[in-house]
N, C-alpha and C. Protein backbone atom coordinates (compact mmCIF):
# COMPACT_ATOMS: atom_id res chain seq x y z
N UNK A 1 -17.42 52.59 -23.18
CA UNK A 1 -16.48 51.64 -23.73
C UNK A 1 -15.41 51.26 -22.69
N UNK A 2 -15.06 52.19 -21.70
CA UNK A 2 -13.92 51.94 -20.61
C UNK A 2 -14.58 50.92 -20.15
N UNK A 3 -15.94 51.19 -19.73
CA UNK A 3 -16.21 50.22 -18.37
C UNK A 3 -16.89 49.07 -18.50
N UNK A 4 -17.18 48.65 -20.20
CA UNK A 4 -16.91 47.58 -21.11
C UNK A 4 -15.16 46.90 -20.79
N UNK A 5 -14.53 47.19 -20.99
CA UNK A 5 -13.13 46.45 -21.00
C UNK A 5 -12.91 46.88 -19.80
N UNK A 6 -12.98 47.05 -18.62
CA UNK A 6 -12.98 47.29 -17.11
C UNK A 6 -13.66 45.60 -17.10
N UNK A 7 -14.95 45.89 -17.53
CA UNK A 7 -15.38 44.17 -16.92
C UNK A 7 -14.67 42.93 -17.63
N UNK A 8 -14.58 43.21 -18.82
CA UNK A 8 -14.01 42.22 -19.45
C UNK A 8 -12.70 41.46 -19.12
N UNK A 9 -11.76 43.06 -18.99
CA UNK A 9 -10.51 42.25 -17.85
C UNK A 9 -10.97 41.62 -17.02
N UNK A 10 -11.56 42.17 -16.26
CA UNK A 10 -12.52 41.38 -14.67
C UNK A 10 -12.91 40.45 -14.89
N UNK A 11 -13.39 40.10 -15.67
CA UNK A 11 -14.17 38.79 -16.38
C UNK A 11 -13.00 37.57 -16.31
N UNK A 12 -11.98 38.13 -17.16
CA UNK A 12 -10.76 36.94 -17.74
C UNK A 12 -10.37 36.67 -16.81
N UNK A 13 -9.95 37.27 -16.06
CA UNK A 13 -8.73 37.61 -14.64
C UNK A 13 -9.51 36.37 -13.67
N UNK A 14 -11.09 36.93 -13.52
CA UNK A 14 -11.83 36.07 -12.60
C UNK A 14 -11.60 34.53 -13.03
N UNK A 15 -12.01 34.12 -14.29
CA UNK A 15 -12.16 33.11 -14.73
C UNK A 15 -11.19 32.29 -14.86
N UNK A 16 -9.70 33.00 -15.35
CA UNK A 16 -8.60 32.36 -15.02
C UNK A 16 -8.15 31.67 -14.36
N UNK A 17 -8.57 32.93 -12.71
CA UNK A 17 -8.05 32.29 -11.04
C UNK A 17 -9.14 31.35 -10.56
N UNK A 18 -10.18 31.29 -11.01
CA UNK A 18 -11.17 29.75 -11.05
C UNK A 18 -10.74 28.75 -11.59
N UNK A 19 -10.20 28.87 -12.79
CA UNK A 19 -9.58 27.58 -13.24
C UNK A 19 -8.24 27.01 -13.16
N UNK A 20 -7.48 28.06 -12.21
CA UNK A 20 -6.70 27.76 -11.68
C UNK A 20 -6.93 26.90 -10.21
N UNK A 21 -7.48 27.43 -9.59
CA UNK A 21 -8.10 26.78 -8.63
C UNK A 21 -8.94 25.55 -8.60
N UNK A 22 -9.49 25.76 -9.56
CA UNK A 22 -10.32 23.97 -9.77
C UNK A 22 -9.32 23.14 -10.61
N UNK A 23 -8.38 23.49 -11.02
CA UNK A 23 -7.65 22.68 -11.62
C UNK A 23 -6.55 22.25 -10.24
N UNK A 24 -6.87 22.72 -9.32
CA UNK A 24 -5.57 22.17 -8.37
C UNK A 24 -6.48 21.15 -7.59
N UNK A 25 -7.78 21.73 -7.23
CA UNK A 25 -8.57 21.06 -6.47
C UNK A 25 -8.85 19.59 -7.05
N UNK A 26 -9.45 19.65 -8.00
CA UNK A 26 -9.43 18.37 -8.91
C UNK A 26 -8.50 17.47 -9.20
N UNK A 27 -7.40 17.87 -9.26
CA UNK A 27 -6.06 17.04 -9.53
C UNK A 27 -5.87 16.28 -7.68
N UNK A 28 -5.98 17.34 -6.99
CA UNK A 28 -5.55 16.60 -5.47
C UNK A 28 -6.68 15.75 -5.40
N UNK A 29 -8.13 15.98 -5.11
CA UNK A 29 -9.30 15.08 -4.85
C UNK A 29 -9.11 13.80 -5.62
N UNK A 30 -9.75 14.27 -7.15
CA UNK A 30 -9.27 12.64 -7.93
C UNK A 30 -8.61 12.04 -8.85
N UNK A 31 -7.19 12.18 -8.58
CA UNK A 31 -6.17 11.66 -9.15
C UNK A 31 -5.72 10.76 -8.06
N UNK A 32 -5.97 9.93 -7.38
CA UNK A 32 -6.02 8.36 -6.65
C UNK A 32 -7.51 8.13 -6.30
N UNK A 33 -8.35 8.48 -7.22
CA UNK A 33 -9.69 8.00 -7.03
C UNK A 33 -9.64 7.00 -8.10
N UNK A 34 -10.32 5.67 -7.88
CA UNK A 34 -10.66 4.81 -8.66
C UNK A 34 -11.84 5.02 -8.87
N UNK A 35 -12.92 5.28 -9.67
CA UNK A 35 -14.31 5.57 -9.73
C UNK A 35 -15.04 4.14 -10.17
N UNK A 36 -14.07 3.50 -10.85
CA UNK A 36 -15.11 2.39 -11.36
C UNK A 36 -14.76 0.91 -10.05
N UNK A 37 -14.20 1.10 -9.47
CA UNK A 37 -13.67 0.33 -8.09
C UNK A 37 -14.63 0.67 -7.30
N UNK A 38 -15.00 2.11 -6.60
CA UNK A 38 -15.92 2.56 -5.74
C UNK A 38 -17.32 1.95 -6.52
N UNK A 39 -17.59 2.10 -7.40
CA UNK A 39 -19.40 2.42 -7.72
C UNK A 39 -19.14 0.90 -7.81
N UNK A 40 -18.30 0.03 -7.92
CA UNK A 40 -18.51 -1.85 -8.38
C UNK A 40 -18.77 -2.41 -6.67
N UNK A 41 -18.09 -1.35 -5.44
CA UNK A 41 -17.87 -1.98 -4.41
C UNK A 41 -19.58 -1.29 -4.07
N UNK A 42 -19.70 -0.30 -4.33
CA UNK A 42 -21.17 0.40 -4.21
C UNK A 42 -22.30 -0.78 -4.29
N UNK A 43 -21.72 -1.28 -5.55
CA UNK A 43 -23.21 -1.84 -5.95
C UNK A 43 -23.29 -3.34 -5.64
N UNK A 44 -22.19 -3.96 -5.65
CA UNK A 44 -22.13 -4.91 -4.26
C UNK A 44 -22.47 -4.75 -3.11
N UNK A 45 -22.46 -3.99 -2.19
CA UNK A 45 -22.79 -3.67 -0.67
C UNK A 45 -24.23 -3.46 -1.11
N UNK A 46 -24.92 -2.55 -1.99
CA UNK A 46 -25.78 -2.21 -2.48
C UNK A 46 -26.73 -3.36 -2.53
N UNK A 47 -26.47 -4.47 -3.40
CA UNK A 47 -27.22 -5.70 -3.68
C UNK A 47 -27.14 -6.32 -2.51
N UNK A 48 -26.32 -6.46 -2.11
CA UNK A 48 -25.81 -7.49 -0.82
C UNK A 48 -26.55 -7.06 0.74
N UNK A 49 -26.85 -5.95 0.61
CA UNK A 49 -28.06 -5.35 1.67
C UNK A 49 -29.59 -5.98 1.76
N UNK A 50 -29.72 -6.20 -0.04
CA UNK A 50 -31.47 -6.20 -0.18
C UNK A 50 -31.28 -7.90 0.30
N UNK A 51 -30.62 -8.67 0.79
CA UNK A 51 -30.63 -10.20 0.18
C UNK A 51 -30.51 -10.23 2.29
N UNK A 52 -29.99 -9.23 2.87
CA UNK A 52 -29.78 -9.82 4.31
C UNK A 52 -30.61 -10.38 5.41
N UNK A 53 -31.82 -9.84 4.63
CA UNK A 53 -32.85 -10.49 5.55
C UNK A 53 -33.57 -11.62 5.61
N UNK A 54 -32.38 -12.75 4.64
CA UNK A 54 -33.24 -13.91 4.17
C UNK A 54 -31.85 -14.81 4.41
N UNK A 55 -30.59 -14.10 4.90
CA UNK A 55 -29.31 -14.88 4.94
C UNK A 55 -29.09 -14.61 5.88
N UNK A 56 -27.91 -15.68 6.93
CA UNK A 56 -27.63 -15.98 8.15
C UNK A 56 -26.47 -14.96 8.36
N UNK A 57 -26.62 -14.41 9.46
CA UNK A 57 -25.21 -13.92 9.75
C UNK A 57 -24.11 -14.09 9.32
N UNK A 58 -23.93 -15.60 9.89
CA UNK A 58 -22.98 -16.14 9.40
C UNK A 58 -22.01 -15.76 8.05
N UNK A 59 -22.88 -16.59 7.24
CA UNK A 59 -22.72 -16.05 5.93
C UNK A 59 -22.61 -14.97 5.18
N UNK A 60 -23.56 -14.11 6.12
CA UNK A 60 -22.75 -12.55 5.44
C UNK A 60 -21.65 -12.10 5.91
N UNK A 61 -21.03 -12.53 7.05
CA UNK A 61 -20.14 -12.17 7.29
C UNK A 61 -18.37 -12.90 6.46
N UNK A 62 -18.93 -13.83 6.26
CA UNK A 62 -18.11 -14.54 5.28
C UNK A 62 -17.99 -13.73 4.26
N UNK A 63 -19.26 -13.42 3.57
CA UNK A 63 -18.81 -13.15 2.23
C UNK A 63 -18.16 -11.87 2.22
N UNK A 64 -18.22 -11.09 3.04
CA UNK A 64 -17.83 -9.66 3.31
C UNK A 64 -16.34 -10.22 3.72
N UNK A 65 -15.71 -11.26 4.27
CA UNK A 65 -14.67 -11.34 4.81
C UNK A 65 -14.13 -11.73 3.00
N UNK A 66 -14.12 -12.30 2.12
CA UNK A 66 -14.35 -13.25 0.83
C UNK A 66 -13.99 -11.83 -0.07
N UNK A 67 -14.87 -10.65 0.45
CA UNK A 67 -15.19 -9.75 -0.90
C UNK A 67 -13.31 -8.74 -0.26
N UNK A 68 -13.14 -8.42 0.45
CA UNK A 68 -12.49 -7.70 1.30
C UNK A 68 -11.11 -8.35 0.66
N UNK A 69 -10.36 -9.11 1.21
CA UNK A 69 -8.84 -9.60 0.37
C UNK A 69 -8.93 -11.08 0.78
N UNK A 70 -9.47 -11.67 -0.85
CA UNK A 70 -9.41 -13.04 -1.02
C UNK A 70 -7.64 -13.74 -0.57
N UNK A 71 -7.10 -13.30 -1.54
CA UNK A 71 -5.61 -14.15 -1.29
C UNK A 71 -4.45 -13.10 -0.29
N UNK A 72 -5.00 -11.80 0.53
CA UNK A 72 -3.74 -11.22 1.42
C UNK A 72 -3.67 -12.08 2.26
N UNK A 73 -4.85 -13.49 2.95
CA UNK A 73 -4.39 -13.43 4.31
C UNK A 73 -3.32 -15.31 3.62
N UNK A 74 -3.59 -15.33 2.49
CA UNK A 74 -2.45 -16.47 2.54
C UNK A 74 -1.37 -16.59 1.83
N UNK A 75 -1.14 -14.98 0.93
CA UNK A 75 -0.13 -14.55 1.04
C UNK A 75 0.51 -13.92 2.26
N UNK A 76 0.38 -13.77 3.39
CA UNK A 76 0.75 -13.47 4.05
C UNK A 76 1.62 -15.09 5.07
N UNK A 77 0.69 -15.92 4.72
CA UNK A 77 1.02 -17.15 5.10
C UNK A 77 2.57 -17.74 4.58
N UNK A 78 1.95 -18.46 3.57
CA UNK A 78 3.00 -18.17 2.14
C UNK A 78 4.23 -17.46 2.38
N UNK A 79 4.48 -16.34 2.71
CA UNK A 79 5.46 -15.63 2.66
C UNK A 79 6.15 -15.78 3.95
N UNK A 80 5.39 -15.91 5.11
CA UNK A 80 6.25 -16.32 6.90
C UNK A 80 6.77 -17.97 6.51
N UNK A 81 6.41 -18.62 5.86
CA UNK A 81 6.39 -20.23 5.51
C UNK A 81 7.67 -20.14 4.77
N UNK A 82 7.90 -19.69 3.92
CA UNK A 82 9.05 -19.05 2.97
C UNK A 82 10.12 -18.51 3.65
N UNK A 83 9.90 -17.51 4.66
CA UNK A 83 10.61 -17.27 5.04
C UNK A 83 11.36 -18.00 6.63
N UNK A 84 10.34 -18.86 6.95
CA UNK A 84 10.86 -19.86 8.10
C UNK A 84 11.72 -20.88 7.18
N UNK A 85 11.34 -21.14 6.06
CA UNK A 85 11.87 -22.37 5.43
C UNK A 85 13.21 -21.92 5.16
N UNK A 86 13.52 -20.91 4.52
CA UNK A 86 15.16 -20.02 4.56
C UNK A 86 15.64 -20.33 5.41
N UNK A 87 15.12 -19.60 6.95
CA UNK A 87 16.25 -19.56 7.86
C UNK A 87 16.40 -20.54 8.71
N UNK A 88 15.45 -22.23 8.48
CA UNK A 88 15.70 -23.16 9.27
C UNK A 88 16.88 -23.24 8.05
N UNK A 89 17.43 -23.75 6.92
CA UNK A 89 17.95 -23.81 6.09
C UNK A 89 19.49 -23.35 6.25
N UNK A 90 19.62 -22.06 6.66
CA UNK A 90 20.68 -21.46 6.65
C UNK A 90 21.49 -21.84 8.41
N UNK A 91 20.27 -21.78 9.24
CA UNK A 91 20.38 -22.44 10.56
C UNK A 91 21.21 -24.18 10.73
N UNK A 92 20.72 -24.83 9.63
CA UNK A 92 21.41 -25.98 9.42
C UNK A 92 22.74 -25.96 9.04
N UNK A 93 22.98 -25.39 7.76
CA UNK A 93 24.34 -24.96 7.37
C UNK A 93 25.20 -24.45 8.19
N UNK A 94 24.68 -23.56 9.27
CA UNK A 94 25.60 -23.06 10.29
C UNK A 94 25.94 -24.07 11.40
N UNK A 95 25.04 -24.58 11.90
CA UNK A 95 25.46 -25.62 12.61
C UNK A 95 26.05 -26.70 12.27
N UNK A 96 26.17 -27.27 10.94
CA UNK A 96 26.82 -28.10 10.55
C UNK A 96 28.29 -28.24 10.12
N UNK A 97 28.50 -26.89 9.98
CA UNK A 97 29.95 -26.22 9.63
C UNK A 97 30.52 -26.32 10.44
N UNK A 98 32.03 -27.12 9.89
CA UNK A 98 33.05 -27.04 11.18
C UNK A 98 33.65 -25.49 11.72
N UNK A 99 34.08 -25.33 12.51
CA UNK A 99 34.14 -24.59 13.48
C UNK A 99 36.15 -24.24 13.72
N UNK A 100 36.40 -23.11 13.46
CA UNK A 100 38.17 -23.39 13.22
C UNK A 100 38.05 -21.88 13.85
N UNK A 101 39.04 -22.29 15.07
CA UNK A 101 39.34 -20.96 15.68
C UNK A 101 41.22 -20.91 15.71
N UNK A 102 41.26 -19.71 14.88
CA UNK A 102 42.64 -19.63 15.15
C UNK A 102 43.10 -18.52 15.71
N UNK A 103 44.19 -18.58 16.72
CA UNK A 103 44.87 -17.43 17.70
C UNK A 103 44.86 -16.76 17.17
N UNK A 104 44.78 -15.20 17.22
CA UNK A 104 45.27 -14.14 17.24
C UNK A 104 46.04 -13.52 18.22
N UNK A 105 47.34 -13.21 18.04
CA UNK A 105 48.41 -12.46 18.87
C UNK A 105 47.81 -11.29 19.25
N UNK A 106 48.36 -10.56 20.46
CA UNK A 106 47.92 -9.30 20.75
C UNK A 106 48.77 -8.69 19.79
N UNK A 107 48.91 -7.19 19.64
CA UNK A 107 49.42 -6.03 18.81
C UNK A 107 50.56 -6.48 19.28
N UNK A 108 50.73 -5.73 21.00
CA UNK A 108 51.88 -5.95 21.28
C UNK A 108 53.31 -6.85 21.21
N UNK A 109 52.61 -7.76 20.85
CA UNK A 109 53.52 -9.09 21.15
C UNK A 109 53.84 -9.61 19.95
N UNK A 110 53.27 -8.64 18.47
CA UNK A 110 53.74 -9.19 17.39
C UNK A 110 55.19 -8.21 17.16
N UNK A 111 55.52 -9.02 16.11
CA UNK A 111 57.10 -8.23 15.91
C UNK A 111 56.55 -7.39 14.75
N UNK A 112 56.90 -5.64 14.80
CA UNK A 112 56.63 -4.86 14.24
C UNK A 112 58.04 -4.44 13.19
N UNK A 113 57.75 -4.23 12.13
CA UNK A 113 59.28 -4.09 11.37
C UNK A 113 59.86 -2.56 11.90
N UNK A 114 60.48 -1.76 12.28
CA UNK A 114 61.55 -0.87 12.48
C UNK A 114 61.17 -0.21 11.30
């Protein structure tokens, strides 16, 4: 009977520090895994393989450029365009502004009250 509950602790104890351990492992691996993102990009590349030997370079390379980030490269546009359009903008305003320089006295030479 001891060496019945000898294993049995052994048993829990073991099983515990396993699921302690796969519970850390699992959380780091795929908790920023997208699974249904990977197997959709899978099975695109997947299809898109059997079809290459009947399509031009060219064109596959397009569509791979197409599948990859349709709108980053003109948001990226978009946004330098935006932001040139600001600072010609603010560039105008500055130059157009009159211009008023008034003296400043040195320290010395102002009258300090006593």
């Amino acid at each position: 009977m001891e060496t019945y509950s000898n294993f049995m602790m052994t048993l829990a104890m073991g099983l515990f520090g396993m699921s302690l351990i796969l519970k850390v492992l699992l959380d780091g691996i795929f908790n920023e895994w997208d699974a249904v993102a990977d197997i959709n990009d899978l099975m695109k590349n997947g299809l898109h393989l059997k079809h290459t030997s009947t399509q031009r370079a060219e064109d596959v390379m397009l569509e791979l450029e197409k599948a990859r980030a349709p709108s980053l490269s003109t948001n990226i546009y978009e946004q330098k365009r935006h932001m040139l359009a600001e600072l010609s903008a603010v560039e105008n305003r500055v130059s157009h502004a009159p211009v008023v320089l008034t003296p400043i006295m040195p320290a010395s030479s102002q009258n300090l009250p006593n």
